[in-house]
PDB file of N, CA and C in Angstrom:
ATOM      1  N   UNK A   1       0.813  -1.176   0.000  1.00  0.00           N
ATOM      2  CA  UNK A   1       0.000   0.000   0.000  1.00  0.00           C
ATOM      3  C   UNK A   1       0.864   1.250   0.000  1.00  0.00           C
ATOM      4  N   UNK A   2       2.184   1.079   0.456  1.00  0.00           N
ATOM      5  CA  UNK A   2       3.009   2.018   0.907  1.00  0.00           C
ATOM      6  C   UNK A   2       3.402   2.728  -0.904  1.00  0.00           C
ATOM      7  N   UNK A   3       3.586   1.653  -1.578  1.00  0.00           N
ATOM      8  CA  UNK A   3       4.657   2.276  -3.070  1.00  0.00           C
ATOM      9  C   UNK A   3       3.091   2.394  -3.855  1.00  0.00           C
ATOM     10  N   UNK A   4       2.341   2.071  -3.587  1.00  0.00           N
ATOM     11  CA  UNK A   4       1.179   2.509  -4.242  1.00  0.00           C
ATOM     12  C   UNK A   4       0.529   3.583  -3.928  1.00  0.00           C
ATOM     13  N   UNK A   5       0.647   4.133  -2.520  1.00  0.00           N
ATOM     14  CA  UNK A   5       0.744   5.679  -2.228  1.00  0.00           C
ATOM     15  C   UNK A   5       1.494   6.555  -2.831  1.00  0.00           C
ATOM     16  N   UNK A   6       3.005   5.824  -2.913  1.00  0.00           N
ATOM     17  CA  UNK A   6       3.941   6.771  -3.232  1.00  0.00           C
ATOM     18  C   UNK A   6       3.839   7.210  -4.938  1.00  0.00           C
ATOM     19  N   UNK A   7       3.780   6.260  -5.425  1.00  0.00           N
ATOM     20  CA  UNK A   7       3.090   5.902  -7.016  1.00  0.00           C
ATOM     21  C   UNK A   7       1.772   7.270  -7.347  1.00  0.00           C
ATOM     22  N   UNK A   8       0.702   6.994  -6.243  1.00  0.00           N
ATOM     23  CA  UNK A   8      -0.133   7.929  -7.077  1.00  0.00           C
ATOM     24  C   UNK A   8      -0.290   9.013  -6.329  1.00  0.00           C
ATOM     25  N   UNK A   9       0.936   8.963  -5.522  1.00  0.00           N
ATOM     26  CA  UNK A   9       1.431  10.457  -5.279  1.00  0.00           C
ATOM     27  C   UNK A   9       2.187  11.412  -6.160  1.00  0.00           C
ATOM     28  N   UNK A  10       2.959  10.468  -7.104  1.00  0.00           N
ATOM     29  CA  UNK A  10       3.707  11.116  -7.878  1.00  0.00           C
ATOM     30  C   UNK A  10       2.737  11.506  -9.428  1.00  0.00           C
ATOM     31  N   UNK A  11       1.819  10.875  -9.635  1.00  0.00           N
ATOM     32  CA  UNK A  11       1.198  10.695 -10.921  1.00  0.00           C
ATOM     33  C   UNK A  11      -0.672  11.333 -11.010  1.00  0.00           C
ATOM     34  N   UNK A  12      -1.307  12.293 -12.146  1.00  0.00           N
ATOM     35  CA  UNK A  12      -1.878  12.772 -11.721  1.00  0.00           C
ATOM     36  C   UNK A  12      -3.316  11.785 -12.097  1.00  0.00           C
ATOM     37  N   UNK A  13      -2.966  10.901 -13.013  1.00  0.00           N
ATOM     38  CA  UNK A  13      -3.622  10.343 -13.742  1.00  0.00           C
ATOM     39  C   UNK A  13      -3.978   9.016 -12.584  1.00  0.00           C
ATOM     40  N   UNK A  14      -4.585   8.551 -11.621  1.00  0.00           N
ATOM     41  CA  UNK A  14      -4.765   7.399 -10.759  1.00  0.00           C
ATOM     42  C   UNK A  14      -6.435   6.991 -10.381  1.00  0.00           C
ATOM     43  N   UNK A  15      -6.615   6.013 -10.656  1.00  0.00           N
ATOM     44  CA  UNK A  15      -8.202   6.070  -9.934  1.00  0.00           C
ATOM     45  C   UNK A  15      -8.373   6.205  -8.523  1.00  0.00           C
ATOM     46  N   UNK A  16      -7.347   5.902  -7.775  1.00  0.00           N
ATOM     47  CA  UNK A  16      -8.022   6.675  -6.322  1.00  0.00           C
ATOM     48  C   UNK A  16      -6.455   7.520  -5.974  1.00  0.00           C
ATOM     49  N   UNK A  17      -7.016   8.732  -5.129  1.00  0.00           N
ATOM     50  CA  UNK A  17      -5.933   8.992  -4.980  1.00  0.00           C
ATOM     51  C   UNK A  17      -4.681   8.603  -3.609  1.00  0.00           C
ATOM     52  N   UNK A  18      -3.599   9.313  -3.599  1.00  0.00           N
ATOM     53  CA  UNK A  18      -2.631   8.581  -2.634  1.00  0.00           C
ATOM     54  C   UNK A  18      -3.139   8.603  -1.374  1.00  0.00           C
ATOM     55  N   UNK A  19      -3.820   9.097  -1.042  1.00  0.00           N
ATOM     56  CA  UNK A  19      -4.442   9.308   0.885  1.00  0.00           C
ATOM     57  C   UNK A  19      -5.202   7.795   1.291  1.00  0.00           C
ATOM     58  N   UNK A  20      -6.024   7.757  -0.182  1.00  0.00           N
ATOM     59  CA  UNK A  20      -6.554   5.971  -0.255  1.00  0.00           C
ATOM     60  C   UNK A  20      -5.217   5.121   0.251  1.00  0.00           C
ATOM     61  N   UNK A  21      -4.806   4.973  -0.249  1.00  0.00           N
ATOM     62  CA  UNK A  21      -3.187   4.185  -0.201  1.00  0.00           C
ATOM     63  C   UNK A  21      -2.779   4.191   0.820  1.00  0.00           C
ATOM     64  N   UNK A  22      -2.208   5.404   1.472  1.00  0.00           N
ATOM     65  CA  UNK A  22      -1.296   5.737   2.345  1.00  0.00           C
ATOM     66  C   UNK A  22      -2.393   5.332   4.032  1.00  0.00           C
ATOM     67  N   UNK A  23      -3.921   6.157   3.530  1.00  0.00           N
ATOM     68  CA  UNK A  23      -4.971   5.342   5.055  1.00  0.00           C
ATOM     69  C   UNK A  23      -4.981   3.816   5.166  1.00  0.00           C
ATOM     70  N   UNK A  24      -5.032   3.212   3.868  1.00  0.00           N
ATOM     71  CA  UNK A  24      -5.092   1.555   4.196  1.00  0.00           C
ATOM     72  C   UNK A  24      -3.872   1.347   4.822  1.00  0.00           C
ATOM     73  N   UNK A  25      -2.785   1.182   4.301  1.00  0.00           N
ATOM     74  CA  UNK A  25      -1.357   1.285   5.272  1.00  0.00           C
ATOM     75  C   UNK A  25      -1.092   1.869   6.390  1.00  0.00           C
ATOM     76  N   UNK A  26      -1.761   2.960   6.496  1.00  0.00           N
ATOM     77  CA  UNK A  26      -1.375   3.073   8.489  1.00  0.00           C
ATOM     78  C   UNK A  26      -2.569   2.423   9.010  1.00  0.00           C
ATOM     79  N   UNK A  27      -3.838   2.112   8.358  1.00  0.00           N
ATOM     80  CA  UNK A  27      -4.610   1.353   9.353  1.00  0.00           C
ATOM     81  C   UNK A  27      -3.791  -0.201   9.615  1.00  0.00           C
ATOM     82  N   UNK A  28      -3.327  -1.054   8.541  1.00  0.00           N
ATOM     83  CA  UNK A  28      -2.905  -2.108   8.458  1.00  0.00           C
ATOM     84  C   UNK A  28      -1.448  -1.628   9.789  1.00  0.00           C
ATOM     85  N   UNK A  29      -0.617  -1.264   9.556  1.00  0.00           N
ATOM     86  CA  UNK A  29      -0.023  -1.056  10.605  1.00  0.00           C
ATOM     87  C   UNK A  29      -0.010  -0.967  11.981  1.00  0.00           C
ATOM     88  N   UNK A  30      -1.213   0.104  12.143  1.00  0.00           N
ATOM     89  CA  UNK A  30      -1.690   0.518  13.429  1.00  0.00           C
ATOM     90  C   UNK A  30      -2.184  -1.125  13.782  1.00  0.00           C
ATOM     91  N   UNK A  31      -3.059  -1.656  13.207  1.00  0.00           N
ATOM     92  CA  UNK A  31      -3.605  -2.661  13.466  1.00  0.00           C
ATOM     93  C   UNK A  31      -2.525  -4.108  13.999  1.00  0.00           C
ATOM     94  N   UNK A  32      -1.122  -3.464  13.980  1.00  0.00           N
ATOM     95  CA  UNK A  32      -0.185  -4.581  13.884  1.00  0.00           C
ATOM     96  C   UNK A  32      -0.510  -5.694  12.855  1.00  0.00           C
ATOM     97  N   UNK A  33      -0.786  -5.193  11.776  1.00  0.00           N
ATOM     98  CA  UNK A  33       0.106  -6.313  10.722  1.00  0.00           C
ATOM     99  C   UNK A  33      -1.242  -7.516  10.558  1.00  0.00           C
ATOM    100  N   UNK A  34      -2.597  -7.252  11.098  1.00  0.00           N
ATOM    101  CA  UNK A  34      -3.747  -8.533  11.741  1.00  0.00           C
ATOM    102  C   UNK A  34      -3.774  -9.062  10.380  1.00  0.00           C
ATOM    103  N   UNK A  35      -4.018 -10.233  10.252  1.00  0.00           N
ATOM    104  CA  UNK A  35      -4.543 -11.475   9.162  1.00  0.00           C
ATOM    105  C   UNK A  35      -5.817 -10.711   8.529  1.00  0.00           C
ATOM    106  N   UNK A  36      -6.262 -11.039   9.504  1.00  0.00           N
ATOM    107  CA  UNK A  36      -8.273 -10.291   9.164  1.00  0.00           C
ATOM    108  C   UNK A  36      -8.222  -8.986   8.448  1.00  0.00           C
ATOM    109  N   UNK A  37      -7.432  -8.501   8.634  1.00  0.00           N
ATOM    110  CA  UNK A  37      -7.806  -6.988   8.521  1.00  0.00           C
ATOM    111  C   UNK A  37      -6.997  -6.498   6.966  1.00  0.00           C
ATOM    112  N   UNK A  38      -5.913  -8.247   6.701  1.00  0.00           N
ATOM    113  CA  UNK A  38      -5.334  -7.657   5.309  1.00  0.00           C
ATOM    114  C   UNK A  38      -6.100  -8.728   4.349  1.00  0.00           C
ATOM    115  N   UNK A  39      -6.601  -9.512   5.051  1.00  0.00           N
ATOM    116  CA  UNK A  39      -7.815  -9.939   3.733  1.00  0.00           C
ATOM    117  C   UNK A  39      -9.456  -9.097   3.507  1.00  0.00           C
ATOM    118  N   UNK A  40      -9.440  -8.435   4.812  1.00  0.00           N
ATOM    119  CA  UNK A  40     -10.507  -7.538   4.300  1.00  0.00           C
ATOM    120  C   UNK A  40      -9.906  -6.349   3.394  1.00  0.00           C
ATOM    121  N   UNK A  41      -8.450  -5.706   3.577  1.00  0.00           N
ATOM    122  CA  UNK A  41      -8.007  -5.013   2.495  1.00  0.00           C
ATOM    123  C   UNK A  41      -7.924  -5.309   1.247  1.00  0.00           C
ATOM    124  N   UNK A  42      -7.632  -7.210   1.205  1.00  0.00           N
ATOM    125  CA  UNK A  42      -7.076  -7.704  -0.064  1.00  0.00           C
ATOM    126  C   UNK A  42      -8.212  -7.629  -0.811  1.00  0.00           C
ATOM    127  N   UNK A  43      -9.581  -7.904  -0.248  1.00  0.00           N
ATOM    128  CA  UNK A  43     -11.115  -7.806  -0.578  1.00  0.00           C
ATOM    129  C   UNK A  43     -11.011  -6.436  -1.378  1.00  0.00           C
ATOM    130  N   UNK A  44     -11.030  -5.610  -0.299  1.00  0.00           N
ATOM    131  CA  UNK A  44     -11.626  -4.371  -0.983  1.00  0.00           C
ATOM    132  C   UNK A  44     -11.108  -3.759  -2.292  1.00  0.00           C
ATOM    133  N   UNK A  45      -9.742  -3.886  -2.317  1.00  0.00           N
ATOM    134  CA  UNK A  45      -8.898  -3.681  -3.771  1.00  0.00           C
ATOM    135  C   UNK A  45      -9.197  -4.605  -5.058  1.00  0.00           C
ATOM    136  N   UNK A  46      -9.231  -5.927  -4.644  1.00  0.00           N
ATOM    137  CA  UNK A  46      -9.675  -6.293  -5.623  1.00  0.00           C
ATOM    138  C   UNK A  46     -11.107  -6.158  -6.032  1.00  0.00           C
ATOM    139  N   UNK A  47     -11.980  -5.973  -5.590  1.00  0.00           N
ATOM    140  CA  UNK A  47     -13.268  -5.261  -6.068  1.00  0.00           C
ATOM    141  C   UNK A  47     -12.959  -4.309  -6.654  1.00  0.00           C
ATOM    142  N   UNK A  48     -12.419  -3.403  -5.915  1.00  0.00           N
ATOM    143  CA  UNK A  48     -12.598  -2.004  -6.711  1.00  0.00           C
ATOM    144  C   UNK A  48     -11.493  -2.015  -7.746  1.00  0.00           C
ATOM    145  N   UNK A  49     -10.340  -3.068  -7.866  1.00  0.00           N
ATOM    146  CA  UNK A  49      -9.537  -2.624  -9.007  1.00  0.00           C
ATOM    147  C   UNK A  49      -9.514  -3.747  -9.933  1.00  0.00           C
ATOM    148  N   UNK A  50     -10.511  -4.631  -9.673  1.00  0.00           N
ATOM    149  CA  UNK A  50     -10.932  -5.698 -10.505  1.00  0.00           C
ATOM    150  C   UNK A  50     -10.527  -5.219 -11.718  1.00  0.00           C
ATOM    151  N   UNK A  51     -11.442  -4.802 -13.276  1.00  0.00           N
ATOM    152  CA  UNK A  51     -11.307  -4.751 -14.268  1.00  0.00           C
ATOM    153  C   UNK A  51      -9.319  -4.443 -14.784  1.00  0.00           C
ATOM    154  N   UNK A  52      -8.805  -3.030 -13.661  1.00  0.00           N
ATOM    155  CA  UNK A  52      -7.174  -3.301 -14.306  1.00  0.00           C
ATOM    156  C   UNK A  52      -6.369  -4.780 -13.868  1.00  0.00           C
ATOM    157  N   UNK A  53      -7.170  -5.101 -12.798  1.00  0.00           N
ATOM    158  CA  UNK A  53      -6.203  -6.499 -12.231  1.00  0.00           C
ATOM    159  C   UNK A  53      -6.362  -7.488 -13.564  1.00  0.00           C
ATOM    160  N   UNK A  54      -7.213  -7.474 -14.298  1.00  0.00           N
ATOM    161  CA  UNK A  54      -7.466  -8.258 -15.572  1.00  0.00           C
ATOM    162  C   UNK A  54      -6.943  -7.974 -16.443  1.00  0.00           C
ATOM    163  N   UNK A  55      -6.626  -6.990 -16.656  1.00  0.00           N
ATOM    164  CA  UNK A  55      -6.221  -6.245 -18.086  1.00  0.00           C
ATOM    165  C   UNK A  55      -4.669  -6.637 -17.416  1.00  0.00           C
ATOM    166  N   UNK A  56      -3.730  -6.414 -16.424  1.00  0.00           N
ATOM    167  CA  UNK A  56      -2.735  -6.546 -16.064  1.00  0.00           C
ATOM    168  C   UNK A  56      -2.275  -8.327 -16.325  1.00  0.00           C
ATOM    169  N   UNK A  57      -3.309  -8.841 -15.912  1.00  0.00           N
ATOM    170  CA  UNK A  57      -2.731 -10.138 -15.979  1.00  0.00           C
ATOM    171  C   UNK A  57      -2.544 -10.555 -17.011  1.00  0.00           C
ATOM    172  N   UNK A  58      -3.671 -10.354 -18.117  1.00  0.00           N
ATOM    173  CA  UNK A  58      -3.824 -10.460 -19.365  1.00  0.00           C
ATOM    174  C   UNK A  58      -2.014  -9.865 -19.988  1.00  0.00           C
ATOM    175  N   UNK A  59      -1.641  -9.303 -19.872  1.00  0.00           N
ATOM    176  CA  UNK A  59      -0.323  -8.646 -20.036  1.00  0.00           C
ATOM    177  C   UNK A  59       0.820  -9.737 -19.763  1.00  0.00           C
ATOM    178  N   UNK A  60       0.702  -9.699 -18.359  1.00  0.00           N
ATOM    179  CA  UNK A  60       1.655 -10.752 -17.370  1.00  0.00           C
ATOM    180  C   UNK A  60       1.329 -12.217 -17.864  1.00  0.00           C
ATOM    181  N   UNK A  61       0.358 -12.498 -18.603  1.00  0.00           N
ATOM    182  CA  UNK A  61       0.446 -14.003 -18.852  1.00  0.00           C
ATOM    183  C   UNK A  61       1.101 -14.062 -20.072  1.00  0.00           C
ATOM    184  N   UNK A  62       0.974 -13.325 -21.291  1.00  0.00           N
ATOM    185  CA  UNK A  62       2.079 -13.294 -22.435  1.00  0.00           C
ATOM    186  C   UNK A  62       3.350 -13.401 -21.900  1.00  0.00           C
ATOM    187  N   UNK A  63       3.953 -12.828 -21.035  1.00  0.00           N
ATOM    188  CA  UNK A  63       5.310 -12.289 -20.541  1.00  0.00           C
ATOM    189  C   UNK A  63       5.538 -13.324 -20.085  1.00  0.00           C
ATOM    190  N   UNK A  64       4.445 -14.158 -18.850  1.00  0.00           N
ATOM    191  CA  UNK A  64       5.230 -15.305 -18.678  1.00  0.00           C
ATOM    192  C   UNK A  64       5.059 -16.611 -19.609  1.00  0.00           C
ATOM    193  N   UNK A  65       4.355 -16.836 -20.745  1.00  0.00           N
ATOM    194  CA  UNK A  65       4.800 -18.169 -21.364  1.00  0.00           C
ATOM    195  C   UNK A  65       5.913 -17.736 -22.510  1.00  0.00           C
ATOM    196  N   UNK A  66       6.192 -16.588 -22.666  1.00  0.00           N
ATOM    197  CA  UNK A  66       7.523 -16.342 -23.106  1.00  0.00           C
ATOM    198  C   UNK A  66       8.738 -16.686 -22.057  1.00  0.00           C
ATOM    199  N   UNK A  67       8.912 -16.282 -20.852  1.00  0.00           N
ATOM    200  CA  UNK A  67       9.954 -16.693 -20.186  1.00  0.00           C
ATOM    201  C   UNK A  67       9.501 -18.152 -20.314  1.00  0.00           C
ATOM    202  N   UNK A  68       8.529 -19.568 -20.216  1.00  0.00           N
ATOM    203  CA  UNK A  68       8.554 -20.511 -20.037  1.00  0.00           C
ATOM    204  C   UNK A  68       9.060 -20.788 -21.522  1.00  0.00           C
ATOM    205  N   UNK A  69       9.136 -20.272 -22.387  1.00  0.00           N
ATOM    206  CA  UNK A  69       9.824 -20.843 -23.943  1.00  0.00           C
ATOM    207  C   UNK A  69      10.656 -20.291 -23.119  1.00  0.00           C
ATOM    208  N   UNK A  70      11.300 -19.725 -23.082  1.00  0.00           N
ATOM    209  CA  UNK A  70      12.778 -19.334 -23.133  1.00  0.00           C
ATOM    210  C   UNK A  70      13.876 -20.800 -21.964  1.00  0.00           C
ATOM    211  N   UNK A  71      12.997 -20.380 -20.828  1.00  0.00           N
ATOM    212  CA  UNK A  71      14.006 -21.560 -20.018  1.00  0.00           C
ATOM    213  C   UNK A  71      13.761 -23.071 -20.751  1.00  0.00           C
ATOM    214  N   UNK A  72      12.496 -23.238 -21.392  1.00  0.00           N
ATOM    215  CA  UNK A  72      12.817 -24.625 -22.153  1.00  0.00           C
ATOM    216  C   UNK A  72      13.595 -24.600 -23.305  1.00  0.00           C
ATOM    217  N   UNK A  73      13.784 -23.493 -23.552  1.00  0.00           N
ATOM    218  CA  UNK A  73      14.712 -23.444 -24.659  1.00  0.00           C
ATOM    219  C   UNK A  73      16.436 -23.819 -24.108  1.00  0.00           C
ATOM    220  N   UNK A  74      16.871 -22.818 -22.935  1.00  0.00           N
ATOM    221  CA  UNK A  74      17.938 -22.787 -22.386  1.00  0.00           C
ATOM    222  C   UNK A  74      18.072 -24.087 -21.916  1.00  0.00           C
ATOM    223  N   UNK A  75      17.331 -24.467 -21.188  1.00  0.00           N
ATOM    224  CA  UNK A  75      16.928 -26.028 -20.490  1.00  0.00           C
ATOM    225  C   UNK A  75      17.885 -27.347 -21.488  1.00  0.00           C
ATOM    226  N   UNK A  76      17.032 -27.080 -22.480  1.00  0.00           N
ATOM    227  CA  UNK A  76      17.403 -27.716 -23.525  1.00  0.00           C
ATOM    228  C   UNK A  76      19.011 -27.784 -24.458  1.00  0.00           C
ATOM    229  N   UNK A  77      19.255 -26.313 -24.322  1.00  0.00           N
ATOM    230  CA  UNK A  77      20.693 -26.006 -24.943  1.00  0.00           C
ATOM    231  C   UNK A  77      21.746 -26.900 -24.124  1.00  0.00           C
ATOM    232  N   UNK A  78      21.475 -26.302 -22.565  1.00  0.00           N
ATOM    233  CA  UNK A  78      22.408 -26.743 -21.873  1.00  0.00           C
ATOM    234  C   UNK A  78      22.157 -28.597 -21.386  1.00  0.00           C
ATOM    235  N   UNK A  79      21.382 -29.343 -21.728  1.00  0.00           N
ATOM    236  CA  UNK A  79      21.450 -30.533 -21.580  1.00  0.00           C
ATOM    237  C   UNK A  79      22.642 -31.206 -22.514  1.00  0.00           C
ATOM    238  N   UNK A  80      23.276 -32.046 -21.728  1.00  0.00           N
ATOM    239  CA  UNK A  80      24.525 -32.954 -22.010  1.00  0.00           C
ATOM    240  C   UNK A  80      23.586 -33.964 -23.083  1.00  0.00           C
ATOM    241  N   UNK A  81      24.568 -33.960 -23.757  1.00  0.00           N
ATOM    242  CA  UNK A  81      24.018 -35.340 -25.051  1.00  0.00           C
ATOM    243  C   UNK A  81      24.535 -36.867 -24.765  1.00  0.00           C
TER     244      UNK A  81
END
């Protein structure tokens, strides 16, 4: 929550702004760090940032079956004959 404060602190363009960010993180803190209280955070973000969490993954899943060609590729180079 902390670099995601700092993030749309720096940027003007954000759907919520940094105070969002920066309050979930000192509550999570204040709260010492509770289980409960970072799956009710983990809840609330992903609701509300559902649609980019999709579009992101959608991204991140190209990226990673390219690294999985690649180490089967390397995998492969470096096997002894």
């Amino acid at each position: 929550m902390l670099e995601s404060g700092q993030y749309a602190d720096s940027c003007e363009a954000v759907k919520e702004p940094c105070e969002y960010f920066f309050e979930l993180s000192n509550e999570y803190e204040a709260e010492e760090f509770n289980i409960e209280l970072e799956y009710k955070q983990r809840e609330e973000i992903q609701g509300k940032f559902r649609n980019e969490i999709i579009e992101i993954q959608e991204l991140y899943d190209v990226f990673r079956e390219y690294f999985k060609q690649v180490m089967q590729e390397r995998a492969l180079k470096d096997k002894p004959i």
